[in-house]
N, C-alpha and C. Protein backbone atom coordinates (compact mmCIF):
# COMPACT_ATOMS: atom_id res chain seq x y z
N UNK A 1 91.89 90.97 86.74
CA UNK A 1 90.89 91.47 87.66
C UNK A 1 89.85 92.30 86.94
N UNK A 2 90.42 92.91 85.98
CA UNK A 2 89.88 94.03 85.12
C UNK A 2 88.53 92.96 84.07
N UNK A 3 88.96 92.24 83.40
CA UNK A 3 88.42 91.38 82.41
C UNK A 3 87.50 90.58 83.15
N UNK A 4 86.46 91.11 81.43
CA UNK A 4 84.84 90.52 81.76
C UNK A 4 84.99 88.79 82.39
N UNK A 5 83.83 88.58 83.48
CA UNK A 5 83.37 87.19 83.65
C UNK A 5 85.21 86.89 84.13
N UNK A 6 86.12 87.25 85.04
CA UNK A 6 87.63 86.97 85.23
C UNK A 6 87.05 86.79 86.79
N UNK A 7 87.28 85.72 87.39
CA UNK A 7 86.93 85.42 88.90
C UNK A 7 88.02 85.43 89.74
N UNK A 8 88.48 86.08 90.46
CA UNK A 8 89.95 85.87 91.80
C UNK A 8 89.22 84.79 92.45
N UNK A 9 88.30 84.32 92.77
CA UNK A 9 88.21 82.99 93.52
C UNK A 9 87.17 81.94 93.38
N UNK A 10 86.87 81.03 93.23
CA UNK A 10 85.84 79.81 92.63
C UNK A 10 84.22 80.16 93.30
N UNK A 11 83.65 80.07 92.77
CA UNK A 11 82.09 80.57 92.88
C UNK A 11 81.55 80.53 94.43
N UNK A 12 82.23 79.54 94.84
CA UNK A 12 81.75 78.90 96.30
C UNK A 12 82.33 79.62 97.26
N UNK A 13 83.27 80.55 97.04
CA UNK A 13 84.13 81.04 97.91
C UNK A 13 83.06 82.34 97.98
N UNK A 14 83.15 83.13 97.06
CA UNK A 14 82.08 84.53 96.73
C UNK A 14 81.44 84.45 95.68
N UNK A 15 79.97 85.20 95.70
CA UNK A 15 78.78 85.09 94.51
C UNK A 15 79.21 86.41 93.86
N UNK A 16 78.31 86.30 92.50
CA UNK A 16 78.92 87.28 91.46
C UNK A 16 79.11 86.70 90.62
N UNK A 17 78.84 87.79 89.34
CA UNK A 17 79.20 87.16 87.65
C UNK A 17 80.94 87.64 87.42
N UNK A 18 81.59 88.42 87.95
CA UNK A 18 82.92 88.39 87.50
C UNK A 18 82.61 89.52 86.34
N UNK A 19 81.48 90.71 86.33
CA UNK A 19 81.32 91.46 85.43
C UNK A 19 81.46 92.89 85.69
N UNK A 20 81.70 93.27 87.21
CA UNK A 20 81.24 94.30 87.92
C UNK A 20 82.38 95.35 87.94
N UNK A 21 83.59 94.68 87.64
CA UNK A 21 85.07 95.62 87.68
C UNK A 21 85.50 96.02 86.01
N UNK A 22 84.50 94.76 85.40
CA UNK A 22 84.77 94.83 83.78
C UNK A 22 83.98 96.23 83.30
N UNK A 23 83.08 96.46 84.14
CA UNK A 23 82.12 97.49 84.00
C UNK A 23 82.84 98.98 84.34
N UNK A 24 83.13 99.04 85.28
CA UNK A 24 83.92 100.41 86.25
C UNK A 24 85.34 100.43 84.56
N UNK A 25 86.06 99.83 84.63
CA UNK A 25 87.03 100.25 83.36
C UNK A 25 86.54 100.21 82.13
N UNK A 26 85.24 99.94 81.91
CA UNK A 26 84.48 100.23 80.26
C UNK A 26 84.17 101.27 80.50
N UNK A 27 83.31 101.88 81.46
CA UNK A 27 83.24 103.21 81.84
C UNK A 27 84.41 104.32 81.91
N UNK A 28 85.28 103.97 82.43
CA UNK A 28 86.78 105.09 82.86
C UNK A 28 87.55 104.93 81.90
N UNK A 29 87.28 103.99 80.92
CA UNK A 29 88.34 104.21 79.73
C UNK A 29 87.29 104.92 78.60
N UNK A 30 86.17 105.38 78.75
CA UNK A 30 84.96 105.83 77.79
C UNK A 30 85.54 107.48 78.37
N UNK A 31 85.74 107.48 79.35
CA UNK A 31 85.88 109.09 79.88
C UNK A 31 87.53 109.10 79.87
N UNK A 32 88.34 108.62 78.81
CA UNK A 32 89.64 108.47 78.91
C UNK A 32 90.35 108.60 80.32
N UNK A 33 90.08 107.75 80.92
CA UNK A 33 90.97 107.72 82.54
C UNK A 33 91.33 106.36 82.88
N UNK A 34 92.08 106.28 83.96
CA UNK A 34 92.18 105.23 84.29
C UNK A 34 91.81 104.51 85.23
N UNK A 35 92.15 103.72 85.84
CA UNK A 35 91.70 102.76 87.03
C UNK A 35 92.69 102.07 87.46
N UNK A 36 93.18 101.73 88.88
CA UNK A 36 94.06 100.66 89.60
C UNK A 36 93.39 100.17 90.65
N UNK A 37 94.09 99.51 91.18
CA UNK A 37 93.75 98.22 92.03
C UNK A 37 94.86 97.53 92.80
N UNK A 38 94.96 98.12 94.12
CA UNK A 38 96.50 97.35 95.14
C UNK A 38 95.53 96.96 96.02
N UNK A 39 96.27 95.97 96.61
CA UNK A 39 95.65 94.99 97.76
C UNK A 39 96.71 94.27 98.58
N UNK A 40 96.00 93.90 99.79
CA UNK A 40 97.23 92.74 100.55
C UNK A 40 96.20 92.05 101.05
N UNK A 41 96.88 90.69 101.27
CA UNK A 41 95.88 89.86 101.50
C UNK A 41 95.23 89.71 102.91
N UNK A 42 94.20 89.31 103.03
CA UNK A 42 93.47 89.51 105.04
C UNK A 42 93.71 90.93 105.15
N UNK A 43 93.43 92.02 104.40
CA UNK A 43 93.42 93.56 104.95
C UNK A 43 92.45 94.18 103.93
N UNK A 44 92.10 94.06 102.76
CA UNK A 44 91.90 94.44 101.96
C UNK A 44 92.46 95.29 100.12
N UNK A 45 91.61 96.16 99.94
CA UNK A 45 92.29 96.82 98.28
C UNK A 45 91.88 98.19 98.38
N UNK A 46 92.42 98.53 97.57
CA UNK A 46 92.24 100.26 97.19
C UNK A 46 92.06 100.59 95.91
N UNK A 47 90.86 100.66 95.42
CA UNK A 47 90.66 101.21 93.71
C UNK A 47 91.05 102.65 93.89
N UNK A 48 91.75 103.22 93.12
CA UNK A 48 92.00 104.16 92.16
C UNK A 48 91.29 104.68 90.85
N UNK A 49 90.82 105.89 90.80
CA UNK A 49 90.04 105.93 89.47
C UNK A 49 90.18 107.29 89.27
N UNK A 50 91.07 107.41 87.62
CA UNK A 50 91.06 109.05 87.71
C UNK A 50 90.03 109.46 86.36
N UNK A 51 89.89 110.29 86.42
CA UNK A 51 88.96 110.91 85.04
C UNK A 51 89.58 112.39 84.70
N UNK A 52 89.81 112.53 83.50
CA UNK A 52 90.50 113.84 83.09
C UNK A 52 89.01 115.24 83.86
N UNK A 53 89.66 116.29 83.89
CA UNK A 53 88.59 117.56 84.30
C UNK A 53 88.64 118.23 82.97
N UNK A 54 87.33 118.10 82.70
CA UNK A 54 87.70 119.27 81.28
C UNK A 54 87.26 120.73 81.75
């Protein structure tokens, strides 16, 4: 889900380069933190994103 241009579903289903989540964890791992991602299906997901406080 994380990885550049990585699609969960074929182009026709939803538009998008598959670059936009690759982006959010190049960022949060630049500010040493992390990122998750839970979901169920027909309800939706929940990103997670922590960043250290200095």
């Amino acid at each position: 889900m994380f990885v550049l241009f990585s699609r969960l579903h074929n182009k026709n289903e939803y538009s998008g380069t598959g670059i936009g989540l690759s982006i959010c964890k190049k960022i949060v791992e630049n500010h040493q933190g992390y990122i998750f991602a839970t979901g169920k299906p027909n309800i939706g997901s929940i990103f997670e994103v922590y960043l250290p406080f200095n």
